[in-house]
PDB file of N, CA and C in Angstrom:
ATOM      1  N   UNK A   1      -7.400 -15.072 -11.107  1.00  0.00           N
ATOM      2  CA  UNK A   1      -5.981 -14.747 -11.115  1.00  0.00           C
ATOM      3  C   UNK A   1      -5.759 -13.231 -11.181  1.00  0.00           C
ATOM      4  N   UNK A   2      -6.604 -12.753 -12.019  1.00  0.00           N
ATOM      5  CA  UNK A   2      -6.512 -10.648 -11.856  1.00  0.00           C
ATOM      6  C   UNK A   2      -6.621 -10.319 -10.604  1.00  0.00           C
ATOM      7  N   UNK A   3      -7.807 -10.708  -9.987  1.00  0.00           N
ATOM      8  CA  UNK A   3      -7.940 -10.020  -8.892  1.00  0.00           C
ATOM      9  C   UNK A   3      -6.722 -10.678  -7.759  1.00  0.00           C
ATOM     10  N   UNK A   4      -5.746 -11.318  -7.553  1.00  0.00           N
ATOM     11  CA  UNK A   4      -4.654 -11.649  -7.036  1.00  0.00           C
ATOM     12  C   UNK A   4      -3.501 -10.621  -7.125  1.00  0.00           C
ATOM     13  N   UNK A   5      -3.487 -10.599  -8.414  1.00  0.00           N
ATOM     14  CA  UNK A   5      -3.108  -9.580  -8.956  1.00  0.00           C
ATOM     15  C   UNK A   5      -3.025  -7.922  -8.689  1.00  0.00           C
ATOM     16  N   UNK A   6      -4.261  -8.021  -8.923  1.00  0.00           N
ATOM     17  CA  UNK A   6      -4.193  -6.626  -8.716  1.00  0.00           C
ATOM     18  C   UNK A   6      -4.326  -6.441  -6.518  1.00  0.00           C
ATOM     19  N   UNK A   7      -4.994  -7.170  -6.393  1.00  0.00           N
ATOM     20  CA  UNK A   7      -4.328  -7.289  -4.828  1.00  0.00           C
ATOM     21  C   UNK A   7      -3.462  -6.953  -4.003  1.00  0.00           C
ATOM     22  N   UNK A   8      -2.314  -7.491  -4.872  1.00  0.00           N
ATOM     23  CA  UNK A   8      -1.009  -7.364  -4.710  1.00  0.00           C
ATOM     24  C   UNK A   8      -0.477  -6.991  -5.500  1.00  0.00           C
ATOM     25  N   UNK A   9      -0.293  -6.192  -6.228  1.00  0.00           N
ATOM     26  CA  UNK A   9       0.171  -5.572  -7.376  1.00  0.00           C
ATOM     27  C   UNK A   9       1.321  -4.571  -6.394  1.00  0.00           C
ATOM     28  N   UNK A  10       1.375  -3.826  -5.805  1.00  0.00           N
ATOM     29  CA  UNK A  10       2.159  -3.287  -5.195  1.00  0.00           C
ATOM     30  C   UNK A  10       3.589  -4.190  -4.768  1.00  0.00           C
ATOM     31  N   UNK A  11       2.948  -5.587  -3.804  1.00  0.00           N
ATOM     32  CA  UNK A  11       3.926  -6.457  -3.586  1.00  0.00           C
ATOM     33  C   UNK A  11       4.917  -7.447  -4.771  1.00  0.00           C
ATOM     34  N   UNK A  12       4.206  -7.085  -5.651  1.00  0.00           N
ATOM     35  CA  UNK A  12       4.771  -7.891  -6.656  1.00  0.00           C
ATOM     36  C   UNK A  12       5.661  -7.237  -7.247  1.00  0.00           C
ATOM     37  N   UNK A  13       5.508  -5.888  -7.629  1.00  0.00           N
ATOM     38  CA  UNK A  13       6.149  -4.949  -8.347  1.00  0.00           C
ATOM     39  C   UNK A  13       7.644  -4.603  -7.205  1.00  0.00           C
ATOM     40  N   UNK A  14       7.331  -4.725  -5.823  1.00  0.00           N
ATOM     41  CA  UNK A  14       8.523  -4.311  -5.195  1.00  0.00           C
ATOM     42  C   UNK A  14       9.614  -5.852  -5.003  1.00  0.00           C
ATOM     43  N   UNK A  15       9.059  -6.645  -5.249  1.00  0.00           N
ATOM     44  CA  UNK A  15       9.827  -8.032  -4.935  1.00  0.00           C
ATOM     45  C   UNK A  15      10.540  -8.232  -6.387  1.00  0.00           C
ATOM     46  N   UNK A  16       9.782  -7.681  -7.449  1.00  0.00           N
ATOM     47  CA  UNK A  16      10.361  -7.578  -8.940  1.00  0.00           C
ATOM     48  C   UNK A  16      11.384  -6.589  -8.851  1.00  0.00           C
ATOM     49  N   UNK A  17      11.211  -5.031  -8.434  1.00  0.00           N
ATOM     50  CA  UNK A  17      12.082  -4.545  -8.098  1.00  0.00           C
ATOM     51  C   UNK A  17      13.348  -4.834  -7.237  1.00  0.00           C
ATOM     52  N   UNK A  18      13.274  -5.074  -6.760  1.00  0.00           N
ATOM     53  CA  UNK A  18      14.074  -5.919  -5.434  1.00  0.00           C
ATOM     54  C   UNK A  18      14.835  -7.092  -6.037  1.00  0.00           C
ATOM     55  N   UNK A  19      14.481  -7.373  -6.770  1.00  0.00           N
ATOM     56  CA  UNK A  19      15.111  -8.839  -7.252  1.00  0.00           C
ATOM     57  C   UNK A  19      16.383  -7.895  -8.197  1.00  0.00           C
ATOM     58  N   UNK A  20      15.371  -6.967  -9.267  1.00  0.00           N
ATOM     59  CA  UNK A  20      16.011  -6.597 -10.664  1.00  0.00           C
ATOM     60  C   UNK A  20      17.544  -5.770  -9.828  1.00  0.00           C
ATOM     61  N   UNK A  21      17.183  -4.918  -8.735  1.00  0.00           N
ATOM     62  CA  UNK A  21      18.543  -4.543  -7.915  1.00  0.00           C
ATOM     63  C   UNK A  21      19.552  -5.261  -7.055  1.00  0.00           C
ATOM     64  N   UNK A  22      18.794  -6.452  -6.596  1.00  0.00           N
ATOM     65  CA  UNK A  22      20.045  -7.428  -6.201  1.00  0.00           C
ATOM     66  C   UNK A  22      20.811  -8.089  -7.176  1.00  0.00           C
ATOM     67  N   UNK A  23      19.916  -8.292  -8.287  1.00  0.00           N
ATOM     68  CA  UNK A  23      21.192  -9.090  -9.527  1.00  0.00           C
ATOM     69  C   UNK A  23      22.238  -7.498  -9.897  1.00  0.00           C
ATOM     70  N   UNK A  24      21.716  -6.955  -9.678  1.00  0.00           N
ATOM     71  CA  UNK A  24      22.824  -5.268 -10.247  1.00  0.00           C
ATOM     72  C   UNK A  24      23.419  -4.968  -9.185  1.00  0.00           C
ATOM     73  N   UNK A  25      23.495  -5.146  -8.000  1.00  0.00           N
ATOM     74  CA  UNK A  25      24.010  -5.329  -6.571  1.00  0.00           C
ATOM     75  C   UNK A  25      25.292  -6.265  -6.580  1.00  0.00           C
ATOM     76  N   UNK A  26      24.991  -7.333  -7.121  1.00  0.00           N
ATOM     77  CA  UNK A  26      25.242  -8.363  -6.185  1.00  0.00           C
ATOM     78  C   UNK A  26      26.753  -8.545  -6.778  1.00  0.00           C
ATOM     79  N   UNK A  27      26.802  -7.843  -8.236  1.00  0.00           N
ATOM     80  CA  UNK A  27      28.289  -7.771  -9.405  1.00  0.00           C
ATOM     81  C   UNK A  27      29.137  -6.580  -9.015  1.00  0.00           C
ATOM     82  N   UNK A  28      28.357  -5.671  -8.125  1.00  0.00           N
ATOM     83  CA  UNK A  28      29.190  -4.374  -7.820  1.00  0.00           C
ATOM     84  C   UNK A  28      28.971  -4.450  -6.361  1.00  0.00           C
ATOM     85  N   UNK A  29      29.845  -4.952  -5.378  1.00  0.00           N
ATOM     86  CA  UNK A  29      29.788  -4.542  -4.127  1.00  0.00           C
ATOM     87  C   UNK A  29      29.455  -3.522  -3.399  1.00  0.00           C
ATOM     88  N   UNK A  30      30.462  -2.594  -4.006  1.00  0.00           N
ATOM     89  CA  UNK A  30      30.171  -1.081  -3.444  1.00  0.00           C
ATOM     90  C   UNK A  30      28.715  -0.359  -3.417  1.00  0.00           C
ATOM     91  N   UNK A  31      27.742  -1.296  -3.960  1.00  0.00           N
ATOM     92  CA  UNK A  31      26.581  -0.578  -4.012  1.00  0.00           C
ATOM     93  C   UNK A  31      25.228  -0.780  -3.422  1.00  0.00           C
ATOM     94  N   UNK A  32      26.275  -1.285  -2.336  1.00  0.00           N
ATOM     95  CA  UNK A  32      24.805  -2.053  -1.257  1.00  0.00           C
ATOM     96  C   UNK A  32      23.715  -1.196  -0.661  1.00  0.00           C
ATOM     97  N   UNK A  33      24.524  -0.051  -0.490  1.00  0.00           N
ATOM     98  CA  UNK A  33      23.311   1.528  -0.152  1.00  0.00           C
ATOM     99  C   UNK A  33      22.431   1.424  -0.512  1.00  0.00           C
ATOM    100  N   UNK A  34      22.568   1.268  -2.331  1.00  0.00           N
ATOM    101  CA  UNK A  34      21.440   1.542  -2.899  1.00  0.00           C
ATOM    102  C   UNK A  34      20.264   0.338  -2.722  1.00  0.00           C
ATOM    103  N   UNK A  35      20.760  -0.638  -2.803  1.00  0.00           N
ATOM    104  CA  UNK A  35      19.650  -1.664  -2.150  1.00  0.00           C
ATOM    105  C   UNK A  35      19.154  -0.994  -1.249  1.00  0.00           C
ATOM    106  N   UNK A  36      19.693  -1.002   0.018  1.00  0.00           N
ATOM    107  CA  UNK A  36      18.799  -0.486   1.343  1.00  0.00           C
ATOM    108  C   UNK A  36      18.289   0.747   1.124  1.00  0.00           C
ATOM    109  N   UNK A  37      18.672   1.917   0.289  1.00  0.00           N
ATOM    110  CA  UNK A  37      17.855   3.005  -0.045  1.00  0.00           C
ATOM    111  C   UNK A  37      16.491   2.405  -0.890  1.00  0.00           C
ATOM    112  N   UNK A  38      16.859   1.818  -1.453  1.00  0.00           N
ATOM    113  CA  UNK A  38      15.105   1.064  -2.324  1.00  0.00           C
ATOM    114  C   UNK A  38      14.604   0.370  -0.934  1.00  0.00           C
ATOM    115  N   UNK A  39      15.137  -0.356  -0.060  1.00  0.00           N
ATOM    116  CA  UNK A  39      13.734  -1.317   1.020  1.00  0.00           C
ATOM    117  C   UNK A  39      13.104  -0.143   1.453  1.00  0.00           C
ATOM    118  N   UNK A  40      14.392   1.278   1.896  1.00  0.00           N
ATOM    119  CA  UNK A  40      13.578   2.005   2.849  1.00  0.00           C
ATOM    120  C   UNK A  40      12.577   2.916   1.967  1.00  0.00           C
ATOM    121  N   UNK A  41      12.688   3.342   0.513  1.00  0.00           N
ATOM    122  CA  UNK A  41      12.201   3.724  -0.186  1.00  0.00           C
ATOM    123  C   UNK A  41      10.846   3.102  -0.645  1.00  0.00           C
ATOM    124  N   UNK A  42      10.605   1.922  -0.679  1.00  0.00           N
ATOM    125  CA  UNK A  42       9.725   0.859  -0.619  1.00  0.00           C
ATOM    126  C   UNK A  42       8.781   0.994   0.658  1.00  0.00           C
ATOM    127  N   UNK A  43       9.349   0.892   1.446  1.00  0.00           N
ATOM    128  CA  UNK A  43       8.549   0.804   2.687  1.00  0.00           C
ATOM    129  C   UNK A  43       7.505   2.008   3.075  1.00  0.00           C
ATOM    130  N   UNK A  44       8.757   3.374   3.056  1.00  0.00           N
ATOM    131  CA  UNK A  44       7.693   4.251   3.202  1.00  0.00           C
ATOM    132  C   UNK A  44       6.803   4.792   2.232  1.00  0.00           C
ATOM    133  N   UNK A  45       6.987   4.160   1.210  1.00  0.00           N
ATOM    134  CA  UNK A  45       6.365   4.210   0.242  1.00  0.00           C
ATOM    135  C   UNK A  45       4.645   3.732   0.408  1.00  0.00           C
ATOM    136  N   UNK A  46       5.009   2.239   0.766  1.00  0.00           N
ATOM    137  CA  UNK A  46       3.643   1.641   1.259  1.00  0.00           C
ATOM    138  C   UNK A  46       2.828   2.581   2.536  1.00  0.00           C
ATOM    139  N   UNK A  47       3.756   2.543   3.377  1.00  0.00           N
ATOM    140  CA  UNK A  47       3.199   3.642   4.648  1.00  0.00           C
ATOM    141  C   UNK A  47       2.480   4.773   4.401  1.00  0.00           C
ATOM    142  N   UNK A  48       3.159   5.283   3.319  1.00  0.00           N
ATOM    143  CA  UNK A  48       2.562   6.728   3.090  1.00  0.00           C
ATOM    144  C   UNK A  48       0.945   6.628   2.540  1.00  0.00           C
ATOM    145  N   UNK A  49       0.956   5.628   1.461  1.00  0.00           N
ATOM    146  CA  UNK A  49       0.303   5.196   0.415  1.00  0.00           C
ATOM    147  C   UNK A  49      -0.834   4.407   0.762  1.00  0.00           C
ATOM    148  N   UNK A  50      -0.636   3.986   1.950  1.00  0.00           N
ATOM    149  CA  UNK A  50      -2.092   2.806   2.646  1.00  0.00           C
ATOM    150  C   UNK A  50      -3.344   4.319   3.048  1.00  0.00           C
ATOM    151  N   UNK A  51      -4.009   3.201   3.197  1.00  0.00           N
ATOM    152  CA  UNK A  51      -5.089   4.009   3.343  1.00  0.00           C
ATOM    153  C   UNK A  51      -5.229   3.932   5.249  1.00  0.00           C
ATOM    154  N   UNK A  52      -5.797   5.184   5.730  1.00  0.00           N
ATOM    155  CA  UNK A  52      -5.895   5.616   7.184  1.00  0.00           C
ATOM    156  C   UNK A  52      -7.303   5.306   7.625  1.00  0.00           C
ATOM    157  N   UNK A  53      -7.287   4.785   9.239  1.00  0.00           N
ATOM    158  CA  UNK A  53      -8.661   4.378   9.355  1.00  0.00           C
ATOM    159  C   UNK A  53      -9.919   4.886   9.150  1.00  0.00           C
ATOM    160  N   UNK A  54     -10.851   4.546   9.214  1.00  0.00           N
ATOM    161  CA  UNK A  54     -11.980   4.883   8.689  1.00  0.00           C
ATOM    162  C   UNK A  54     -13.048   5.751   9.297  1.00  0.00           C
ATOM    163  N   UNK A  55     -13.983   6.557   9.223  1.00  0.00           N
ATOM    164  CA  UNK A  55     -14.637   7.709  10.640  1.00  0.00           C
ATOM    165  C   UNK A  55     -15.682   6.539  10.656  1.00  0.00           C
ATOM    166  N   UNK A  56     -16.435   5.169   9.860  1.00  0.00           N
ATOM    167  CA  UNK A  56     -17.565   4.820  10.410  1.00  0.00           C
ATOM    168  C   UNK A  56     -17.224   3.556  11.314  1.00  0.00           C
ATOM    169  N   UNK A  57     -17.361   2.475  11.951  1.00  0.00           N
ATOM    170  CA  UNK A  57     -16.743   1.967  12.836  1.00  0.00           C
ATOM    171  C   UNK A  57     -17.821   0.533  13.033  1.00  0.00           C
ATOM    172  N   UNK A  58     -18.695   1.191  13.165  1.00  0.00           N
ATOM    173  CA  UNK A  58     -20.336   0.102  13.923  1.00  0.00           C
ATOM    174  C   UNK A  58     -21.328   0.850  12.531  1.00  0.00           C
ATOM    175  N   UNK A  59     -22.441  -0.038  13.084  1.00  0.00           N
ATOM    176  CA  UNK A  59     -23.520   0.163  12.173  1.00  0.00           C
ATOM    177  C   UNK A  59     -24.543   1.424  12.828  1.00  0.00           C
ATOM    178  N   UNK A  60     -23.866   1.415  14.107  1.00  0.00           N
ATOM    179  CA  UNK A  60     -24.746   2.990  14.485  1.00  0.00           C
ATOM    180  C   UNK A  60     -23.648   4.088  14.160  1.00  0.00           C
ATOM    181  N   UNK A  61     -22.683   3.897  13.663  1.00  0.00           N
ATOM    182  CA  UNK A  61     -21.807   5.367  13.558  1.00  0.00           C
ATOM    183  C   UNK A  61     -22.591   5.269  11.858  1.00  0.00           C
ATOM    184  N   UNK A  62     -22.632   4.231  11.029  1.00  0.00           N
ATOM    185  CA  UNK A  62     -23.133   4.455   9.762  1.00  0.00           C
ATOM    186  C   UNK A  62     -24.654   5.508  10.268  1.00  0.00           C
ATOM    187  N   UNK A  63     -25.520   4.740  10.455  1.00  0.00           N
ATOM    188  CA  UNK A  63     -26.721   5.109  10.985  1.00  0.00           C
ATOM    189  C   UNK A  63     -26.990   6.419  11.571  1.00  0.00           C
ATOM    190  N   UNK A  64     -26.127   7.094  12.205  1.00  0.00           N
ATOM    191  CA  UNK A  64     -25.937   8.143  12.484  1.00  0.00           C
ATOM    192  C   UNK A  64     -25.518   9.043  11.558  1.00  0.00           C
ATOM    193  N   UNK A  65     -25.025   8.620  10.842  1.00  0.00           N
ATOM    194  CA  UNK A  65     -23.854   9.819   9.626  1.00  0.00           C
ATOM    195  C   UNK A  65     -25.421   9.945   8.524  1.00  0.00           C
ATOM    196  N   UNK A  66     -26.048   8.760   8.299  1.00  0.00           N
ATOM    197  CA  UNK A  66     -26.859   8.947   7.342  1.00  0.00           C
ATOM    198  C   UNK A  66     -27.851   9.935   7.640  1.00  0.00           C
ATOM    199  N   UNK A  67     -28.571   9.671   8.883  1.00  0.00           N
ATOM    200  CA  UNK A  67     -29.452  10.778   9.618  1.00  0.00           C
ATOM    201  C   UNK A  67     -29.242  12.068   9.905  1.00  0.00           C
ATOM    202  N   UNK A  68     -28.097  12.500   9.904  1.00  0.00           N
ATOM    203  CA  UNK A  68     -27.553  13.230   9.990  1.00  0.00           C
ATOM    204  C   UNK A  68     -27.785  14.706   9.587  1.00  0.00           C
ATOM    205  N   UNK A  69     -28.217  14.555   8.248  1.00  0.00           N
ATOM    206  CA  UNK A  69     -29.128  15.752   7.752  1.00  0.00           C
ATOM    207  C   UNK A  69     -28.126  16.261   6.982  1.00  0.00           C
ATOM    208  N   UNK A  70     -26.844  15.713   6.313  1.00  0.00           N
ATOM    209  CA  UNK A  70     -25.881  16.212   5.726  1.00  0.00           C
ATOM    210  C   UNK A  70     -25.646  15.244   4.574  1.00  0.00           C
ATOM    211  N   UNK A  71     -25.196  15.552   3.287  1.00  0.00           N
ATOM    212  CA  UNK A  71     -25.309  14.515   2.382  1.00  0.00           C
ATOM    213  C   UNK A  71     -23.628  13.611   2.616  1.00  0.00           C
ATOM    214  N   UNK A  72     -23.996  11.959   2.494  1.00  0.00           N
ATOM    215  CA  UNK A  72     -22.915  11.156   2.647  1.00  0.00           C
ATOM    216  C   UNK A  72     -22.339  11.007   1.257  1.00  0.00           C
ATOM    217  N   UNK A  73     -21.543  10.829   1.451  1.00  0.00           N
ATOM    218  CA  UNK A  73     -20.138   9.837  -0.110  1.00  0.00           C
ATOM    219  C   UNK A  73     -19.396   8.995   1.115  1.00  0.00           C
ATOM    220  N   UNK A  74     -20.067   7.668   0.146  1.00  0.00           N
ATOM    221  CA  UNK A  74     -19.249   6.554   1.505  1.00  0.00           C
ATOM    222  C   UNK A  74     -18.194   5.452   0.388  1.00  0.00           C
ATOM    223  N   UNK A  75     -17.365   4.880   0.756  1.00  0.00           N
ATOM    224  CA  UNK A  75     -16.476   4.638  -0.322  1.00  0.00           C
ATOM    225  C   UNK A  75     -15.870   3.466   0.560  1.00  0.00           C
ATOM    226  N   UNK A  76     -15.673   2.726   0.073  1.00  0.00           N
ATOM    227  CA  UNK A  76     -15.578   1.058   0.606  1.00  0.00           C
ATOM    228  C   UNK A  76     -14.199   0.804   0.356  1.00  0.00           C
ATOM    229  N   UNK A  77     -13.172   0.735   0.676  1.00  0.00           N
ATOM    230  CA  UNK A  77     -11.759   0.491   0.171  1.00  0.00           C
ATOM    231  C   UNK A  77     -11.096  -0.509   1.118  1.00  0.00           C
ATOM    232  N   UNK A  78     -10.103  -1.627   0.757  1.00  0.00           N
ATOM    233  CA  UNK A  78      -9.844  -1.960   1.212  1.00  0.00           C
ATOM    234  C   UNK A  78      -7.845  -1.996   0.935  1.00  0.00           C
ATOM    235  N   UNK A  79      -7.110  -2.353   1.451  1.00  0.00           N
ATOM    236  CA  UNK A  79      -5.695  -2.153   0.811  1.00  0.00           C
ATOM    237  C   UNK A  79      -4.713  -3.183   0.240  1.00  0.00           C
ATOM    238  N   UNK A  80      -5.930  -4.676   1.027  1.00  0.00           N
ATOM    239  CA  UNK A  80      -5.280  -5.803   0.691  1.00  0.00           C
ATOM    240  C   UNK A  80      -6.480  -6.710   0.157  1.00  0.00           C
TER     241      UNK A  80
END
């Protein structure tokens, strides 16, 4: 169940968010902005925040980087 968790820990926290501003939304009309300022705030949030593809690709781009004659730091990440 942690590791679900922490998985999605991002998604959970914005659907919690999201919820906690539509019940505060939903009594004051006039304040629908601010909802849509949190999705778009949310969103690029994730965008910014993901991780960008990777330089090794195949097992000869690994293979190559190692031979290389330069020291590696290789780091395994995934975002979901």
């Amino acid at each position: 169940m942690s590791a679900v968790l922490n998985q999605h820990s991002f998604l959970i926290a914005a659907v919690l968010l999201l919820a906690i501003a539509w019940l505060i939304v939903r009594k004051r009309r006039h304040n629908w902005p601010v909802l849509l300022v949190l999705v778009a705030g949310l969103g690029a949030a994730w965008y910014i925040l993901r991780t960008g593809g990777g330089d090794i690709h195949s097992p000869a781009d690994l293979e190559a980087a190692l031979r290389g004659g330069r020291p590696v730091a290789m780091e395994m990440y995934s975002d979901y």
